[in-house]
C-alpha atoms as a PDB file:
ATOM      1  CA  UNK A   1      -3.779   2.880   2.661  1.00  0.00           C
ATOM      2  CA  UNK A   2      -5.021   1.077  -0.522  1.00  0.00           C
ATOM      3  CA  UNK A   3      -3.660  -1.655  -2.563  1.00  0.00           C
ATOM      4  CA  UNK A   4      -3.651  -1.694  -6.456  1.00  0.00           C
ATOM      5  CA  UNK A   5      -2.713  -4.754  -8.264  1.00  0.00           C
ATOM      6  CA  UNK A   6      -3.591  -7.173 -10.239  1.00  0.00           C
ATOM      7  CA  UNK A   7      -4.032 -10.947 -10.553  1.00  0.00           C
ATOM      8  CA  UNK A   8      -0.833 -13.005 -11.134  1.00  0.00           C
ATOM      9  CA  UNK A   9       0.388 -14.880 -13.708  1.00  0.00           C
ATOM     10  CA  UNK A  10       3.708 -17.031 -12.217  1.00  0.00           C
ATOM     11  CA  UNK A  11       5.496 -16.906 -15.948  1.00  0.00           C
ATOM     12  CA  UNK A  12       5.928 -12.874 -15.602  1.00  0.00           C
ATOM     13  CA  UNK A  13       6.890 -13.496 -11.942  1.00  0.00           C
ATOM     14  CA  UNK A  14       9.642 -15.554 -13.018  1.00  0.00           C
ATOM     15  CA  UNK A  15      11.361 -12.955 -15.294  1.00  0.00           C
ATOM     16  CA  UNK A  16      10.953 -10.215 -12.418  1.00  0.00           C
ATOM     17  CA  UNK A  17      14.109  -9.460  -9.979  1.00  0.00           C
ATOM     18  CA  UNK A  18      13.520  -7.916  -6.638  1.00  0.00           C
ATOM     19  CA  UNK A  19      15.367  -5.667  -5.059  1.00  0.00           C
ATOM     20  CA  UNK A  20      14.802  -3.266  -1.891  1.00  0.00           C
ATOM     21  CA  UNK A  21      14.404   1.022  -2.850  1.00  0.00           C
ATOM     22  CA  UNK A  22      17.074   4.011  -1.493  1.00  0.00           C
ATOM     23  CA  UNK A  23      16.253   7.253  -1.604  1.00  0.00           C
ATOM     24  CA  UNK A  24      17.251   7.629  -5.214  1.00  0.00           C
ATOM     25  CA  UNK A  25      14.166   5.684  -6.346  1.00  0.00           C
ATOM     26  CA  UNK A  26      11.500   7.673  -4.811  1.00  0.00           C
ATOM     27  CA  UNK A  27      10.933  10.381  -7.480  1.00  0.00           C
ATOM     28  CA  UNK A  28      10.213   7.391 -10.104  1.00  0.00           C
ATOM     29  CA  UNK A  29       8.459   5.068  -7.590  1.00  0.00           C
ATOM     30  CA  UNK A  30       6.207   7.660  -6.516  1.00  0.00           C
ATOM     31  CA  UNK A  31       5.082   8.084 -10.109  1.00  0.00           C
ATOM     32  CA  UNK A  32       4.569   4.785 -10.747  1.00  0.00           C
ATOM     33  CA  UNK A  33       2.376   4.772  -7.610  1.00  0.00           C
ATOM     34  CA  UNK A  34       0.411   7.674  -8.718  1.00  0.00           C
ATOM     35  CA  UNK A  35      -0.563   6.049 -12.035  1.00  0.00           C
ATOM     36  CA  UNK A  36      -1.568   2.932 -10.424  1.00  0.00           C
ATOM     37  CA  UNK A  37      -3.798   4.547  -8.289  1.00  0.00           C
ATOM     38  CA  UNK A  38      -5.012   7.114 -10.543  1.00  0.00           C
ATOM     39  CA  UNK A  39      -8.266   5.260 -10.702  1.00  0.00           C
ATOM     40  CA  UNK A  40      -8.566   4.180  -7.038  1.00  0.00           C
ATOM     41  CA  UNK A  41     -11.993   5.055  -5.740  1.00  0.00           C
ATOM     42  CA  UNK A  42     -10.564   6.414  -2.663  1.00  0.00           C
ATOM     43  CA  UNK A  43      -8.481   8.795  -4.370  1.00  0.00           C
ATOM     44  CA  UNK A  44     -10.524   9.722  -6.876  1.00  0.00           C
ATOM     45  CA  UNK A  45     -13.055  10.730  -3.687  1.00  0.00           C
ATOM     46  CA  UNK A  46     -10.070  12.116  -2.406  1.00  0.00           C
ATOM     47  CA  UNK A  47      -8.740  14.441  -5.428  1.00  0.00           C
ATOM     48  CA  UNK A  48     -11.774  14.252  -7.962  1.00  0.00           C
ATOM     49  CA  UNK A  49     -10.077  16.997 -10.031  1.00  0.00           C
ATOM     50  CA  UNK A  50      -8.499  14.486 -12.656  1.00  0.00           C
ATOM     51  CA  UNK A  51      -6.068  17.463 -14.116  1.00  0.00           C
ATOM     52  CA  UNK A  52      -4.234  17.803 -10.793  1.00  0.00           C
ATOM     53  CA  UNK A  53      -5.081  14.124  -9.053  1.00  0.00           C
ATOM     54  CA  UNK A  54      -2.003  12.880 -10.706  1.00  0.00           C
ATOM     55  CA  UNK A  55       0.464  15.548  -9.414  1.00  0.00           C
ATOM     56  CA  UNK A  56      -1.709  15.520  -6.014  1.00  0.00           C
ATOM     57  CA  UNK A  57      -0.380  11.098  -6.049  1.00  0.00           C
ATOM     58  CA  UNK A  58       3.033  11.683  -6.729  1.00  0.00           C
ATOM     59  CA  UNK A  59       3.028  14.225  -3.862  1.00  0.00           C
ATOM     60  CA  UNK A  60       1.306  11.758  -1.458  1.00  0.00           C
ATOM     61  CA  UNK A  61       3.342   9.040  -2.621  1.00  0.00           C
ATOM     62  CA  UNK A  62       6.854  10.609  -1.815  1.00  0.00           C
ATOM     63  CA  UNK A  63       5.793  11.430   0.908  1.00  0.00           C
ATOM     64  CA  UNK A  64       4.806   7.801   2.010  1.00  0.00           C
ATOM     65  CA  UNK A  65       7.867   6.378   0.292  1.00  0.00           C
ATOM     66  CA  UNK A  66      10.171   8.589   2.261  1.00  0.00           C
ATOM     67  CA  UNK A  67       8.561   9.044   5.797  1.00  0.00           C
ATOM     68  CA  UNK A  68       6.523   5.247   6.261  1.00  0.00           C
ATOM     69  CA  UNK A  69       8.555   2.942   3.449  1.00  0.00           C
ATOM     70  CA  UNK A  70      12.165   3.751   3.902  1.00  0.00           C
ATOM     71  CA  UNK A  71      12.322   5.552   7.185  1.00  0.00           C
ATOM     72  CA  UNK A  72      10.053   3.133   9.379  1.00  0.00           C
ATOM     73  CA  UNK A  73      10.022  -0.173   7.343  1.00  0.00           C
ATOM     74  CA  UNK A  74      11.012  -1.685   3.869  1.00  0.00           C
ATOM     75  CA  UNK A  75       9.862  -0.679   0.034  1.00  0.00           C
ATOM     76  CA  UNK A  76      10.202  -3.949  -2.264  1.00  0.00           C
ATOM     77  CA  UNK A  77      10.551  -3.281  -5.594  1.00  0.00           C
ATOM     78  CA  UNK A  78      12.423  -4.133  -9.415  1.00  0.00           C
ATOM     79  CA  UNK A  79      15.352  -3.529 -11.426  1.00  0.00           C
ATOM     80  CA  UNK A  80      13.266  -1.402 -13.804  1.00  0.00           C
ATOM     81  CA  UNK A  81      11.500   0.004 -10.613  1.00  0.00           C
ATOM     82  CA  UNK A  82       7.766  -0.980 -12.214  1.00  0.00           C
ATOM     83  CA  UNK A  83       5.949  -1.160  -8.972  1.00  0.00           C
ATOM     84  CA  UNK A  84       6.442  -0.808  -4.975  1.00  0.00           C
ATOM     85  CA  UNK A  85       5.402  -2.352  -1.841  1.00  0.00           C
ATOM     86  CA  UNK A  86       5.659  -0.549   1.000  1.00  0.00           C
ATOM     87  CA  UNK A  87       5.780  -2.564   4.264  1.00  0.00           C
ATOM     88  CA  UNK A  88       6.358  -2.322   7.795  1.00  0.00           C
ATOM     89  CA  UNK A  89       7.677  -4.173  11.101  1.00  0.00           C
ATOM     90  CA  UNK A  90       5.941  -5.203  13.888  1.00  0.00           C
ATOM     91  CA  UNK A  91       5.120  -1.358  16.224  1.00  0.00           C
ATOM     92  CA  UNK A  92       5.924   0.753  13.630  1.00  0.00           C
ATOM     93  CA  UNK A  93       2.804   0.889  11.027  1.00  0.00           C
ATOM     94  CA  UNK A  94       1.801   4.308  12.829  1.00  0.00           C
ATOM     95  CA  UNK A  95       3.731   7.782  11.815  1.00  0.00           C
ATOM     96  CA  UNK A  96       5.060   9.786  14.692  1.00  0.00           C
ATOM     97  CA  UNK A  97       3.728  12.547  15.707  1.00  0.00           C
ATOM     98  CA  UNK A  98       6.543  15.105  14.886  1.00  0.00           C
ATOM     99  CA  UNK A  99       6.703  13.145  11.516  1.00  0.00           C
ATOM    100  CA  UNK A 100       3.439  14.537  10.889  1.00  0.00           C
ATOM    101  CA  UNK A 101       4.244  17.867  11.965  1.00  0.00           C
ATOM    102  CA  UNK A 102       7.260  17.826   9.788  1.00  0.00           C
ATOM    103  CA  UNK A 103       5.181  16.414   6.244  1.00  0.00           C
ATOM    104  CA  UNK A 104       2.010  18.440   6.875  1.00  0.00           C
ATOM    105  CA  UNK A 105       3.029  21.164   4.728  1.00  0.00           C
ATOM    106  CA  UNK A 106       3.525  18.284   2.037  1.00  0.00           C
ATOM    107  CA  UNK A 107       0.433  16.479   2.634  1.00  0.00           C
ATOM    108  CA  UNK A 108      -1.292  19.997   2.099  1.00  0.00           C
ATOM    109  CA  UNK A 109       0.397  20.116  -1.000  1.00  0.00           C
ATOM    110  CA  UNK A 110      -1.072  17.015  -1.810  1.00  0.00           C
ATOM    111  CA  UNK A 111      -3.997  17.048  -1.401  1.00  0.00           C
ATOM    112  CA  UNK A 112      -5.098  21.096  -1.298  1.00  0.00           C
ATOM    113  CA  UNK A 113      -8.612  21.925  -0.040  1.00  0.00           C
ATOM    114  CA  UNK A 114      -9.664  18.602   0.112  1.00  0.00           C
ATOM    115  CA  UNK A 115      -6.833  17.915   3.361  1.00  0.00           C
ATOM    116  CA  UNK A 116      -9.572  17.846   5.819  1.00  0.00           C
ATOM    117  CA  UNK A 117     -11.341  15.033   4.196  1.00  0.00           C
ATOM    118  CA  UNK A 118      -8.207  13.168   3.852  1.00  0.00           C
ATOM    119  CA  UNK A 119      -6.981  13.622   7.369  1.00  0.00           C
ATOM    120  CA  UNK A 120     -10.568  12.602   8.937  1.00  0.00           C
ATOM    121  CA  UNK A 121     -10.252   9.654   6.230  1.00  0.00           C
ATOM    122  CA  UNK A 122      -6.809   8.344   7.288  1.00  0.00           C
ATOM    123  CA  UNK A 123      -7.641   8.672  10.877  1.00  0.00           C
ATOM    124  CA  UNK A 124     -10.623   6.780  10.704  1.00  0.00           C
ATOM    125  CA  UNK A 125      -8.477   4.132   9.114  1.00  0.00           C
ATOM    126  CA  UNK A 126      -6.013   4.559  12.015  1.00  0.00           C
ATOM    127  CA  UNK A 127      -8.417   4.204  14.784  1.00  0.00           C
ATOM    128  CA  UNK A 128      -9.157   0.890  13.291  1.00  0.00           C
ATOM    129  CA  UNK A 129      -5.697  -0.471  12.731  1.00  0.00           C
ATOM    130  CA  UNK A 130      -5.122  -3.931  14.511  1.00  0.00           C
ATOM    131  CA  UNK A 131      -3.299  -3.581  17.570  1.00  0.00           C
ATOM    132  CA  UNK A 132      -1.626  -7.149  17.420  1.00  0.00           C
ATOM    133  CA  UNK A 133       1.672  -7.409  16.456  1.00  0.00           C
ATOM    134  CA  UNK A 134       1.652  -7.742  12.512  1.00  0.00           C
ATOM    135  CA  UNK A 135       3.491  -6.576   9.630  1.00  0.00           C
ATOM    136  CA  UNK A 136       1.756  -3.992   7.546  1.00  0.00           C
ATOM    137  CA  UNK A 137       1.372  -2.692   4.104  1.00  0.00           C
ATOM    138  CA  UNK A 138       0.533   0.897   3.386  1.00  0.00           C
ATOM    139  CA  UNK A 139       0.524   0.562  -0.073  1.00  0.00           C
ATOM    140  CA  UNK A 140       1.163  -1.565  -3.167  1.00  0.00           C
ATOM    141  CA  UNK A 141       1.391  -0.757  -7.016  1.00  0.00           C
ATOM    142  CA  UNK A 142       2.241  -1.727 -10.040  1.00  0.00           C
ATOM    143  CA  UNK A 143       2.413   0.159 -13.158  1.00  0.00           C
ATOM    144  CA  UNK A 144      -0.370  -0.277 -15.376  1.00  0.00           C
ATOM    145  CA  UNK A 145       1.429  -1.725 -18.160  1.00  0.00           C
ATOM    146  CA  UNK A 146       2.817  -4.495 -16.026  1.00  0.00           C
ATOM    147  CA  UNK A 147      -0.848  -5.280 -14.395  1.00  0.00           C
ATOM    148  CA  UNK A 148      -1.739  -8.869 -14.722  1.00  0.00           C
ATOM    149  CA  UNK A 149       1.450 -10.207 -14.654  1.00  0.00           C
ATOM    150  CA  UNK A 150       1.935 -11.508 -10.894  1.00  0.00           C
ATOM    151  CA  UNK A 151       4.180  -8.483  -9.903  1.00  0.00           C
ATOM    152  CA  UNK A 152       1.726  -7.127  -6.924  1.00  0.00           C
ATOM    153  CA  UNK A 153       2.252 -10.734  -5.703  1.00  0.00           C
ATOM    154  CA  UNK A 154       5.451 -11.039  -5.838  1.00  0.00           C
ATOM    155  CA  UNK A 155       6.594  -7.420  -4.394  1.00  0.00           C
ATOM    156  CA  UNK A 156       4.561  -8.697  -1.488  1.00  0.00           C
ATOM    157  CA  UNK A 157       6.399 -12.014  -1.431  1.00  0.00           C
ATOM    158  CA  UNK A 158       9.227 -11.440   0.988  1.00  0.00           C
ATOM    159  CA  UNK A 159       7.025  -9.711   3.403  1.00  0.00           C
ATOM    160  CA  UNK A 160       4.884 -12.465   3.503  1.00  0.00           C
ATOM    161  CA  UNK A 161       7.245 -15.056   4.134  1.00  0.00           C
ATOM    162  CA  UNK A 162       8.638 -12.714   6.768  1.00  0.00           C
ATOM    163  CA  UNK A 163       5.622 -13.032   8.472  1.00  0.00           C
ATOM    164  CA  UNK A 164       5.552 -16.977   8.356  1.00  0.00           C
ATOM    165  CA  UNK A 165       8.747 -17.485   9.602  1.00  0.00           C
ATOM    166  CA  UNK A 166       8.080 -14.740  12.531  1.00  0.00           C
ATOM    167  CA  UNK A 167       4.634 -16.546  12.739  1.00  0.00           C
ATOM    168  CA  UNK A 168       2.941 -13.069  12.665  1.00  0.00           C
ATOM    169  CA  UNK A 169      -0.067 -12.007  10.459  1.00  0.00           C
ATOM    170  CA  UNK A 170      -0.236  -9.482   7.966  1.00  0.00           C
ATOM    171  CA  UNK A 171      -2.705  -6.452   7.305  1.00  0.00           C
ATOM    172  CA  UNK A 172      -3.353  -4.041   4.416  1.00  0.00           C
ATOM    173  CA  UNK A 173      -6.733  -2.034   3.453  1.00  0.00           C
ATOM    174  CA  UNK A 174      -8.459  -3.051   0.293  1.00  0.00           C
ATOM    175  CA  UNK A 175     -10.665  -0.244  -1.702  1.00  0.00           C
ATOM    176  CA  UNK A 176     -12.680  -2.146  -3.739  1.00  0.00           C
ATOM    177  CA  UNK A 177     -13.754  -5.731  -4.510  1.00  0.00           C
ATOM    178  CA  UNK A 178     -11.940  -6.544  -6.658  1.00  0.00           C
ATOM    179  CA  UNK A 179      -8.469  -5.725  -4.780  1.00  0.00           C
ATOM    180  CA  UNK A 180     -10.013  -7.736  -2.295  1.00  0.00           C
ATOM    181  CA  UNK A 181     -10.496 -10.615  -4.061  1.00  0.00           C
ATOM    182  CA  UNK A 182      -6.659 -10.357  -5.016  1.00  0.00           C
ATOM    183  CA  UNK A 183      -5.371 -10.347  -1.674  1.00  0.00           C
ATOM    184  CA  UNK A 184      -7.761 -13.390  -0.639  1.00  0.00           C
ATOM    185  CA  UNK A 185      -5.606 -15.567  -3.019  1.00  0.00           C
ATOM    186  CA  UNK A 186      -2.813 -14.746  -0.993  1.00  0.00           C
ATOM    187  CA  UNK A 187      -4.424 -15.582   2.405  1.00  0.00           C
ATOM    188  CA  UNK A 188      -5.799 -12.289   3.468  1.00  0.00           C
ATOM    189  CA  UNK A 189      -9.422 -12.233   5.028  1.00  0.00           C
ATOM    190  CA  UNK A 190     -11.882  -9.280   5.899  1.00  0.00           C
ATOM    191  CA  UNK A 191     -11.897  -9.094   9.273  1.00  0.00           C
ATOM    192  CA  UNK A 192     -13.891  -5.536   9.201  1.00  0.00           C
ATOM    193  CA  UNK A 193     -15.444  -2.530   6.516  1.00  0.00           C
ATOM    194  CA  UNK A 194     -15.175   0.943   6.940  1.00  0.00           C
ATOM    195  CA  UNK A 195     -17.887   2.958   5.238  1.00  0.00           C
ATOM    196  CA  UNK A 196     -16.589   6.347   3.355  1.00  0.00           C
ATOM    197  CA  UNK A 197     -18.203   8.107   0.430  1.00  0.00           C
ATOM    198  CA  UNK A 198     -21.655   6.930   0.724  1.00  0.00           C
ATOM    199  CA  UNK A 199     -21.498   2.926  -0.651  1.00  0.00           C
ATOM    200  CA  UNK A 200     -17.936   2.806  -0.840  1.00  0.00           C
ATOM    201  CA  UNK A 201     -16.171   1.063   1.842  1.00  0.00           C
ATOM    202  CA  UNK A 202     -12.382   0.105   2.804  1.00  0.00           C
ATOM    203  CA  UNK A 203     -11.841  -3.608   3.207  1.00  0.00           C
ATOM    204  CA  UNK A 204      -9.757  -4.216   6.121  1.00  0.00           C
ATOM    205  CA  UNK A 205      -7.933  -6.967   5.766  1.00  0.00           C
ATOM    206  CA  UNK A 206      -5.417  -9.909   8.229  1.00  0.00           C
ATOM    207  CA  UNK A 207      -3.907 -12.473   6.930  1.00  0.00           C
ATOM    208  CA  UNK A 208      -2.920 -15.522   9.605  1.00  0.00           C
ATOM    209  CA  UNK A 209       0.896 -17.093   9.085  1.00  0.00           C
ATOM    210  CA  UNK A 210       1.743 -19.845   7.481  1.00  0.00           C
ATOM    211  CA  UNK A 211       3.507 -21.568  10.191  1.00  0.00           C
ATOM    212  CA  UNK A 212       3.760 -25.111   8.890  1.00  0.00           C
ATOM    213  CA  UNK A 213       5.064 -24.411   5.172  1.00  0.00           C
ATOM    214  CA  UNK A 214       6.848 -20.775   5.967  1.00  0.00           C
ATOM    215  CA  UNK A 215       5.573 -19.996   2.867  1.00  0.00           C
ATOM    216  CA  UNK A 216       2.814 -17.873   1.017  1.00  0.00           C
ATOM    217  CA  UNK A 217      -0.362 -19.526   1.218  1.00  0.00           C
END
């Protein structure tokens, strides 16, 4: 659902191979994923205990790595697996039904009393979805002590030019501005806001092909 990364600096990129997850990576990815979203204002709506919102992440985030990233589309990430990006093809950004059924006992572990919110939450940010065929990202991380080096952007990189050379746009949610302004470097644009939490809202976000130049913009 929400993005955390930070802006890029092509050096650091440079240094950085990519490779695509397995199963064996998911206990480590998923706390990687919790720590860069241990500040995320949705979460921390989401799980405001900050004793348990960590173990409440890594729950949620093995449970998106396993049942969206590597059963229904791709997870990009390193050698030294310091960050994730979870994407997914064209009619398959949506879990299943009986996938649901089958996680809901994790997701309760996840997220505890607060599952009601969460569910309402991530089916508000269903209902919105774009319909057109696009590839999506459910979530992006890096850990925080690789932040500001260009590795969000370049997880997302083969995605991306997936997408040009398809000629299909992307989408993602942003949580807060500054996210936002991230993923505008890379071509994305707000196309709507979803209100949550009072003043807080979700930025959600397309981002057009690059047809010409097959190539991130």
């Amino acid at each position: 659902m929400q993005k955390h990364m930070e802006s890029s600096q092509p050096a650091a990129e440079q240094r950085t191979s990519l490779r695509t997850a397995t199963a064996h990576d998911v206990a480590q990815l998923a706390s990687v994923l919790a720590a860069a979203f241990n500040h995320d204002p949705v979460f921390e709506r989401l799980l405001p205990n900050e004793r348990t919102r960590a173990r409440g992440l890594r729950r949620f985030f093995e449970i998106e790595l396993r049942a969206v990233g590597l059963a229904r589309g791709t997870v990009w990430t390193t050698d030294e697996l310091d960050g994730a990006a979870l994407s997914t093809g064209p009619g398959k950004w949506r879990m299943p039904a009986h996938a649901l059924v089958l996680h809901g006992r994790a997701f309760s572990r996840a997220f505890g009393v607060r599952l009601p919110r969460a569910a309402t939450l991530l089916a508000r940010v269903e209902s919105r979805h774009v319909r057109q065929p696009h590839h999506y990202f459910p979530a992006i991380g890096v850990a925080p002590e690789r932040q500001g080096q260009g590795l969000g952007s370049k997880l997302m990189a083969p995605t991306l030019e997936c997408c040009d050379q398809a000629g299909l746009p992307a989408y993602l949610e942003a949580s807060s501005e500054r996210s936002a302004a991230l993923y505008e470097r890379l071509g994305f644009r707000v196309v709507r806001e979803l209100q949550y939490g009072g003043s807080q809202s979700l930025r959600l976000m397309l981002r057009a092909p690059n047809v010409q130049k097959g190539s991130i913009t």
